[in-house]
Protein backbone atom coordinates (compact mmCIF):
# COMPACT_ATOMS: atom_id res chain seq x y z
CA UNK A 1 16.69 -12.17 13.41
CA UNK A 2 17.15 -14.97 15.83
CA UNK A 3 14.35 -17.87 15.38
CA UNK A 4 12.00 -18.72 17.77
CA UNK A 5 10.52 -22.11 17.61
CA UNK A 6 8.54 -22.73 14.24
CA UNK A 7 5.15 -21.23 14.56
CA UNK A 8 2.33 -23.78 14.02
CA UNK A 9 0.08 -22.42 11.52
CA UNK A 10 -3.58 -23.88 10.29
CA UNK A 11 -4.06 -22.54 7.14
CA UNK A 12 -7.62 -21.10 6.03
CA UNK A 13 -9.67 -23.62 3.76
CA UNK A 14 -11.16 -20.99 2.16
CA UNK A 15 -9.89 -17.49 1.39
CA UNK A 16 -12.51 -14.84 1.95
CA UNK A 17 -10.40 -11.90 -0.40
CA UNK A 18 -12.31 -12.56 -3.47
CA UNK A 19 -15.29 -10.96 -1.34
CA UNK A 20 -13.14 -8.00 -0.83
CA UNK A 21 -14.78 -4.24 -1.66
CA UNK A 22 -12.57 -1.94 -3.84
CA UNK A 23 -13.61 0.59 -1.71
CA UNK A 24 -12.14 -0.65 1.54
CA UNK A 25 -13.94 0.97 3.86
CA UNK A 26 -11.11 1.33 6.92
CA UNK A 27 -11.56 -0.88 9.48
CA UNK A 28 -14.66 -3.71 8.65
CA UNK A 29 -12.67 -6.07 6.48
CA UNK A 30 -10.12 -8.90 8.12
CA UNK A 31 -7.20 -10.83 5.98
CA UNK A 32 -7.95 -14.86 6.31
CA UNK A 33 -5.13 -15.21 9.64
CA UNK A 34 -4.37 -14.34 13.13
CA UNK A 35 -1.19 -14.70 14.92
CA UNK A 36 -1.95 -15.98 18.62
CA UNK A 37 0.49 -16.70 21.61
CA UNK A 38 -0.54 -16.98 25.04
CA UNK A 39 1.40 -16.08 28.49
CA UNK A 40 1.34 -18.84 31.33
CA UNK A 41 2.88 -19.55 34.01
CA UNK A 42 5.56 -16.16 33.42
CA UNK A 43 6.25 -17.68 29.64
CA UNK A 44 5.36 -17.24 26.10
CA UNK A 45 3.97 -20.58 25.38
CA UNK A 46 3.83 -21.94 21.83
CA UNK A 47 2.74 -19.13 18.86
CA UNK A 48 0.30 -20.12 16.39
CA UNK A 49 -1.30 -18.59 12.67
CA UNK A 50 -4.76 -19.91 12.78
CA UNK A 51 -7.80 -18.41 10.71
CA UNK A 52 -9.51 -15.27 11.90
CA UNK A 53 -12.49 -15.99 13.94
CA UNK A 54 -13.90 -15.29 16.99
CA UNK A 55 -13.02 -16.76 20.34
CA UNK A 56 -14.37 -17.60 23.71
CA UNK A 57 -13.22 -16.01 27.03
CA UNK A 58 -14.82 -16.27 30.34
CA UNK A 59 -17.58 -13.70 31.75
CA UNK A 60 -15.29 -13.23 34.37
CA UNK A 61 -12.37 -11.71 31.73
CA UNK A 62 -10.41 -9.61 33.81
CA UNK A 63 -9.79 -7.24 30.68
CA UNK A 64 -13.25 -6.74 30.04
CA UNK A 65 -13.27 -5.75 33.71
CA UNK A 66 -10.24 -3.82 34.62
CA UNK A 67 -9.10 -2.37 31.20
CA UNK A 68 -5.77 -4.40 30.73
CA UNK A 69 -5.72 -4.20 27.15
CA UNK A 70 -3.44 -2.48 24.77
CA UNK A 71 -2.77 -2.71 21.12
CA UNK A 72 -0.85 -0.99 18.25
CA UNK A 73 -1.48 0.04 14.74
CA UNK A 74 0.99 -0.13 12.29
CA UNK A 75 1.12 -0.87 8.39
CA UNK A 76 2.75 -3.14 5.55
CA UNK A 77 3.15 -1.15 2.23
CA UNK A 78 2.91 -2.60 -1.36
CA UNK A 79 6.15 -1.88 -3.19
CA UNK A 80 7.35 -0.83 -6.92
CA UNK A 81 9.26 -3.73 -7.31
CA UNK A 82 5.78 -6.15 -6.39
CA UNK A 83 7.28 -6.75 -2.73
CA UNK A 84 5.95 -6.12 0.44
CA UNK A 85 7.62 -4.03 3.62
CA UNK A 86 6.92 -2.68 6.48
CA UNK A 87 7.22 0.92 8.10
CA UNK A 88 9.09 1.22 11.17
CA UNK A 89 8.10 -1.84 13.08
CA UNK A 90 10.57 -1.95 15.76
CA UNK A 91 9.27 1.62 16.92
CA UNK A 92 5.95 -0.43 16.86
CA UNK A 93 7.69 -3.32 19.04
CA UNK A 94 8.93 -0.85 21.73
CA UNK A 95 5.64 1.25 22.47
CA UNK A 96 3.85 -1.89 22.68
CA UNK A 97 6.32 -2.51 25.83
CA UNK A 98 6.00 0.95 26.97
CA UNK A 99 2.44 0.39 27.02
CA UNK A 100 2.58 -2.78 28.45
CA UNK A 101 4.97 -2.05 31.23
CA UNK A 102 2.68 1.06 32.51
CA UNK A 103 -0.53 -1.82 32.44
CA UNK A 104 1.51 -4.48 34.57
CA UNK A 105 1.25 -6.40 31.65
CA UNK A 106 4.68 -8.95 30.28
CA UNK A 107 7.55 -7.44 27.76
CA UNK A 108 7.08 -8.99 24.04
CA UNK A 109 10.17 -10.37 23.06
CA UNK A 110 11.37 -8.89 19.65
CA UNK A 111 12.03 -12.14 17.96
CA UNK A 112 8.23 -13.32 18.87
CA UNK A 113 6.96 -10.19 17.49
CA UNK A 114 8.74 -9.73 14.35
CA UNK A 115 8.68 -13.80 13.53
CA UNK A 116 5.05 -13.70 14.06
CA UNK A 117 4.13 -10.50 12.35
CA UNK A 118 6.27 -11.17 9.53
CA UNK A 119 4.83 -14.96 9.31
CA UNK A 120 1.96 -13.98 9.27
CA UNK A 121 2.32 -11.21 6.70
CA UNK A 122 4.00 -13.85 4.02
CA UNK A 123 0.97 -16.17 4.70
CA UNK A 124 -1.54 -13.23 3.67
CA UNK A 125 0.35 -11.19 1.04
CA UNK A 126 -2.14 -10.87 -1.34
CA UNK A 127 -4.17 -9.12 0.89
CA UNK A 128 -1.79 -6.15 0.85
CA UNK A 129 -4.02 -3.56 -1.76
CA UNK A 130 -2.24 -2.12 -4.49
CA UNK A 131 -4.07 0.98 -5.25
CA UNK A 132 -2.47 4.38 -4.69
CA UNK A 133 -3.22 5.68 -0.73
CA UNK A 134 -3.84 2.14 0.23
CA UNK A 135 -2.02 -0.50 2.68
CA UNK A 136 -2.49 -3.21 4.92
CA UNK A 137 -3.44 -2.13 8.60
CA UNK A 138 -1.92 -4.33 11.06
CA UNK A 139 -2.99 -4.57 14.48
CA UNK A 140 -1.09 -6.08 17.11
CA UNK A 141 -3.07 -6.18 20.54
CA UNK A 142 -2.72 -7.80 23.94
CA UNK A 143 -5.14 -8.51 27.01
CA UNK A 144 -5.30 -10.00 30.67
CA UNK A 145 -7.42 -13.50 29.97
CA UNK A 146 -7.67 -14.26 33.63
CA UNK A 147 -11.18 -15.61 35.18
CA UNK A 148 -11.01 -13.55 37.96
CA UNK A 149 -12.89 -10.52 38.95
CA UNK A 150 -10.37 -9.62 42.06
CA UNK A 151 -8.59 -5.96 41.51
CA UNK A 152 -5.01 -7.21 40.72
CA UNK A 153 -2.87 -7.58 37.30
CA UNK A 154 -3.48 -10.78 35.27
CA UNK A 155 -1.20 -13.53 35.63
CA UNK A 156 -2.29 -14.61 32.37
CA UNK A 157 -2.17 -12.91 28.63
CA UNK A 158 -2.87 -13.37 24.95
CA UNK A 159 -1.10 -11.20 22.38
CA UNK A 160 -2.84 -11.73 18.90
CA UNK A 161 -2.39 -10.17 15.29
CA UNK A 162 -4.57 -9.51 12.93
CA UNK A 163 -4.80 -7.34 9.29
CA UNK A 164 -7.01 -5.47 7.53
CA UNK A 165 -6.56 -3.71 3.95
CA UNK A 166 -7.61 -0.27 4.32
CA UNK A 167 -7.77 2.90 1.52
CA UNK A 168 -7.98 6.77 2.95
CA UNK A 169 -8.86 7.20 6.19
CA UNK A 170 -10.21 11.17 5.86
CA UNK A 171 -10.99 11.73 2.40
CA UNK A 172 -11.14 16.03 2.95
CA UNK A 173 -9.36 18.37 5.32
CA UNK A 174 -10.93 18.29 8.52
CA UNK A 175 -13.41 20.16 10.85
CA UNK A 176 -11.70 20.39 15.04
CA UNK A 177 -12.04 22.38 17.92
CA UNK A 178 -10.77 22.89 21.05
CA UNK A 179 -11.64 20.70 23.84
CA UNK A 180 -11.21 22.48 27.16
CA UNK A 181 -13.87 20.86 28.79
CA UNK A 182 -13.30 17.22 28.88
CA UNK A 183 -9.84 15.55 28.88
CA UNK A 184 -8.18 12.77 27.32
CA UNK A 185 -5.48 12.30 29.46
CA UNK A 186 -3.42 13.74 32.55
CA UNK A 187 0.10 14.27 33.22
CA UNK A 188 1.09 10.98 35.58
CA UNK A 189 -2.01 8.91 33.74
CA UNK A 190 -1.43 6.92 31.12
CA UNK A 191 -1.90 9.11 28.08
CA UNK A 192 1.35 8.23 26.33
CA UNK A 193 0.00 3.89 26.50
CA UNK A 194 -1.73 2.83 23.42
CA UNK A 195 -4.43 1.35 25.99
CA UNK A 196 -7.92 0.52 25.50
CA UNK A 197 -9.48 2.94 27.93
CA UNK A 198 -7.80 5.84 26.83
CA UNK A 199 -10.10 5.73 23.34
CA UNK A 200 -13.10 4.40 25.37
CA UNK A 201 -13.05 7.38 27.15
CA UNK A 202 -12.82 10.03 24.69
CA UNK A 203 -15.72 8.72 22.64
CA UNK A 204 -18.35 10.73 24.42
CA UNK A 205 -16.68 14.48 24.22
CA UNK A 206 -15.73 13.41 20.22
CA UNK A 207 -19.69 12.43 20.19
CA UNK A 208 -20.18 15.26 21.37
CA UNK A 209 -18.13 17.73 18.89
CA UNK A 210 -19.23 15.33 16.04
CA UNK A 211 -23.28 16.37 16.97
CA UNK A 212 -21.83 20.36 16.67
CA UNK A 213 -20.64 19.40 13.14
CA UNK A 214 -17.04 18.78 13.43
CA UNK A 215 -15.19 15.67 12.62
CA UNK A 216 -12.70 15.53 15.60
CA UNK A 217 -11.15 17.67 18.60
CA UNK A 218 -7.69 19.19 19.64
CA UNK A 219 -7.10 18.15 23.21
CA UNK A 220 -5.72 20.30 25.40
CA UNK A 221 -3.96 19.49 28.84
CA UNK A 222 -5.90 18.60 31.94
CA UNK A 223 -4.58 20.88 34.50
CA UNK A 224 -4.96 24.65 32.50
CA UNK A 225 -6.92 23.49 29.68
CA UNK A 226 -4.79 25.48 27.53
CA UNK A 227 -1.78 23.82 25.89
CA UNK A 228 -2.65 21.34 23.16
CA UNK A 229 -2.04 17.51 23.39
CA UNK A 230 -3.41 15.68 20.43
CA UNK A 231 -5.80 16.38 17.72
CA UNK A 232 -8.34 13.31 18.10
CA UNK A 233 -6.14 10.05 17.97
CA UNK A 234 -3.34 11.79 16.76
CA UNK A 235 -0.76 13.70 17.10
CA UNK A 236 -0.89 17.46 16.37
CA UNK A 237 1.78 19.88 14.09
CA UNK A 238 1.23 23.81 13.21
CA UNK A 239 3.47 24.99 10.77
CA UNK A 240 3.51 28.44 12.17
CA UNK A 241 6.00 31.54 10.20
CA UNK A 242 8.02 29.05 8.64
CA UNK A 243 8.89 26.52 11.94
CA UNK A 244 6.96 23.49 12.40
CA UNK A 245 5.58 23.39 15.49
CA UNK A 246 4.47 20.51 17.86
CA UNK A 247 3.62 19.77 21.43
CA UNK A 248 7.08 18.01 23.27
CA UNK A 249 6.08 14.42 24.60
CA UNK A 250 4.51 13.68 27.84
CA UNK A 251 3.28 11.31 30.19
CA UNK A 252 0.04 12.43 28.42
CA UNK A 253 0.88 12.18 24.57
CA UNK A 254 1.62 9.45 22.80
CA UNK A 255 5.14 9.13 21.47
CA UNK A 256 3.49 8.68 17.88
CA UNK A 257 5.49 6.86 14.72
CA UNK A 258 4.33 8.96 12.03
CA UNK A 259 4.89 11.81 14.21
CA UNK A 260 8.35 10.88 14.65
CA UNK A 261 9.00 10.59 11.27
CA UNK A 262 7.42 13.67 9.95
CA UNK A 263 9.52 15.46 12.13
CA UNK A 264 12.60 13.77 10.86
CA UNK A 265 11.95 14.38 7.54
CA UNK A 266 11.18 18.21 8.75
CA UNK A 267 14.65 18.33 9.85
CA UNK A 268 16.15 16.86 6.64
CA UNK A 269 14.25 19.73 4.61
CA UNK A 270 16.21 22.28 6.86
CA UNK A 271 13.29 23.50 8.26
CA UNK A 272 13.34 24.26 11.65
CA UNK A 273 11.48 22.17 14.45
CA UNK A 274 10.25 23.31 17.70
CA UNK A 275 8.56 20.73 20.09
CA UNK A 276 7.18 22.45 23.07
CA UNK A 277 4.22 23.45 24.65
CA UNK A 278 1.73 24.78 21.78
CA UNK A 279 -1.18 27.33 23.53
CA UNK A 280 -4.34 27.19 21.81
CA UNK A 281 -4.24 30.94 22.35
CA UNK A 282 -0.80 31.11 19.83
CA UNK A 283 -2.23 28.95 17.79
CA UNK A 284 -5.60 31.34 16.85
CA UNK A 285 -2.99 34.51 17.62
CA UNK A 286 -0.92 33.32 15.04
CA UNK A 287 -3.63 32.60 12.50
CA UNK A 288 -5.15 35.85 13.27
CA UNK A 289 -1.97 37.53 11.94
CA UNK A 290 -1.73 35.07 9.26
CA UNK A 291 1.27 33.66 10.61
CA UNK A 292 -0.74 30.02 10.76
CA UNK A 293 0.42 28.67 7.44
CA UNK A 294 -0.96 24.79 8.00
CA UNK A 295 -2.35 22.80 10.97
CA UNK A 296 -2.57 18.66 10.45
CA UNK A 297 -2.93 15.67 12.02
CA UNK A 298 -0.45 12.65 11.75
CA UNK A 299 -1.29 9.09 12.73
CA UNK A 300 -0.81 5.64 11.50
CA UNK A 301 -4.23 5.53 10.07
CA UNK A 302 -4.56 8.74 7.88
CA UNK A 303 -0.89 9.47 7.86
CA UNK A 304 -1.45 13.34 7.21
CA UNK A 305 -4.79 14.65 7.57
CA UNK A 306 -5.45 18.67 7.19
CA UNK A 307 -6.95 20.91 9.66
CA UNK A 308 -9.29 23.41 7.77
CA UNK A 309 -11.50 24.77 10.08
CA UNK A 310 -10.99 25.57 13.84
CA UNK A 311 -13.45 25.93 16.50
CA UNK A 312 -12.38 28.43 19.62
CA UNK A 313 -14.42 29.66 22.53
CA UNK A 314 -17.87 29.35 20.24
CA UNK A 315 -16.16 30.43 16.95
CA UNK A 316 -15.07 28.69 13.78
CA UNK A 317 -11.95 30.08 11.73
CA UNK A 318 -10.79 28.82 8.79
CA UNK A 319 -7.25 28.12 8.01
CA UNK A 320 -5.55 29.29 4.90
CA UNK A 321 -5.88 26.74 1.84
CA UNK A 322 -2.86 24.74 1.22
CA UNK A 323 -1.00 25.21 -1.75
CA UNK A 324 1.54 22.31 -3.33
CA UNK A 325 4.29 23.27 -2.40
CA UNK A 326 3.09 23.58 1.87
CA UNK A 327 5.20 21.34 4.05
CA UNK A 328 2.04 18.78 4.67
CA UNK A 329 1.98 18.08 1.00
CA UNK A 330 5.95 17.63 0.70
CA UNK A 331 6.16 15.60 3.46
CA UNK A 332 2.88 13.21 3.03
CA UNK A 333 4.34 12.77 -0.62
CA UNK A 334 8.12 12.08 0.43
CA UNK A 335 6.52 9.25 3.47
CA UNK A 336 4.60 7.28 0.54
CA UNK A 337 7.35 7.53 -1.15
CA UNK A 338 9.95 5.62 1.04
CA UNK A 339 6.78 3.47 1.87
CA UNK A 340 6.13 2.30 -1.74
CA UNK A 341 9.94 1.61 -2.35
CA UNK A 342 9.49 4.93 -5.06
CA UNK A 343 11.94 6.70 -2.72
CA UNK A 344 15.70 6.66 -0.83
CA UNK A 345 15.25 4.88 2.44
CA UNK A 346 17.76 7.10 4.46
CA UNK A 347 16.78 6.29 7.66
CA UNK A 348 16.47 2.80 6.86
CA UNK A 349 12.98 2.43 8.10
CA UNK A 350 11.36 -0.06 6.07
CA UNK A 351 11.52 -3.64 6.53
CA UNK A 352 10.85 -6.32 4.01
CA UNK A 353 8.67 -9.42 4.51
């Protein structure tokens, strides 16, 4: 890695992890620092590790106006050995620049993200959980910081990161249905961006499903309302007879990490993968003739999460219970395993900090 200029840091006075919860409820508790480095002028100016805290930006926040924000989620794993790594987080790196190029906003340089991330990390290690299913979310985010209210990219930036130790994120197979009312993205739009807006605006239909009892939806696409997309933040795979099954990348899905790897590991099983457009009619055809062996979710945050009950045109069906030796199981156990260090790196996907 090629060094950057050292990274001032102000270390925390006082470490907040003894107030941790075992529990770690995903999401509501921070690590003690933040990376912060701010874009002026068309440069990176100097990067910083400061404690987490708030800060102060103007009314007039072009972000909080215009929706120039992105971010990424990504996660550091506690190894065998006592170490710490990291899963994948160059593919992390580049989607952040996809994202940022379709939002007019600047290109991270790689040595600024990984010398700050990995800073960072080594400053908060202990904060990395130990307990089986649990890591240490990391979220990398950038946003305009311009006082201007004019309609017109930013000319000014601040990408921060911050952590959070987090346990399960689903806890039991989950309740979808299909959305072919409402839309989460378009083909031209910016679906496959990890930007603010697209979650904003799928809040309401999730709401929505959530009051009819079920915990998330499968989106389908926003011409036909027909082919699926993603199943709530994530992305979608049907093992159907014996093939897994997924929906090929778009300008409207997201080009998801986990999703990449699941099917890689798919591939090394010698099973065979099909990514394609995925019709929520063969989808309930094919669990109608009980050719529908297993429908999950895959995402950063709950890494595999089980699809037990879908909703279609005013019905729920319920998928076939997954025995040990189902695909979702093999593969969620052979990704904690490279992640803890238990298991050949192949791919050479981890990083160490």
């Amino acid at each position: 890695m090629i060094d950057i200029l050292p990274i001032r840091t102000q270390r925390s006075t006082t470490s907040r992890l003894a107030e941790l919860d075992p529990k770690l409820e995903f999401g509501k508790v921070y690590s003690d620092h933040m990376f912060v480095v701010d874009f002026h002028n068309g440069e990176w100016q100097e990067a910083q590790i400061m404690p987490f805290g708030d800060m102060v930006v103007s009314p007039a926040n072009s972000a909080l106006h215009y929706g120039q924000a992105i971010f990424e989620g990504m996660k550091a794993y506690h190894q065998a050995d006592g170490g710490v790594a990291l899963f994948r987080p160059l593919d992390n790196w580049a989607r952040l620049n996809a994202s940022a190029e379709r939002m007019c906003m600047p290109h991270m340089p790689e040595e600024l993200f990984m010398q700050g991330l990995i800073e960072l990390l080594r400053l908060d290690t202990a904060w990395v959980p130990t307990a089986a299913g649990s890591s240490l979310y990391i979220r990398p985010f950038m946003f305009a910081t311009d006082g201007f209210i004019g309609v017109r990219p930013s000319e000014s930036y601040r990408f921060m990161i911050f952590t959070s130790p987090v346990g399960l994120y689903y806890n039991k197979a989950l309740r979808v249905r299909f959305e072919q009312k409402y839309v989460r993205s378009a083909e031209g739009g910016a679906g496959f961006a990890k930007n603010a807006g697209n979650y904003g605006a799928a809040m309401y239909p999730t709401k929505l499903a959530q009051q009819e009892g079920y915990n998330q939806l499968i989106w389908t696409d926003a011409s036909e309302h027909q082919y699926v997309e993603e199943s709530g933040t994530m992305n979608a795979i049907f093992v159907i007879d014996g093939r897994v099954v997924t929906p090929a990348l778009s300008t409207s899905i997201l080009d998801g990490v986990t999703r990449r790897s699941v099917l890689q590991l798919a591939r090394d099983m010698g099973l065979v993968v099909e990514e394609r457009k995925v019709s929520s009619r063969e989808v309930m055809e094919a669990l109608a003739a009980g050719k529908l062996e297993e429908a999950f979710g895959v995402g950063t945050a709950a890494t595999i999460a089980p699809i037990a009950t879908i909703g279609y045109e005013g019905h729920d069906y319920e998928l076939p219970e997954v025995g040990p030796n189902a695909f979702s199981k093999r593969v969620g156990a052979a990704l904690e395993a490279i992640r803890s260090g238990e298991g050949a790196d192949v791919h050479n996907w981890m990083v160490r900090v």
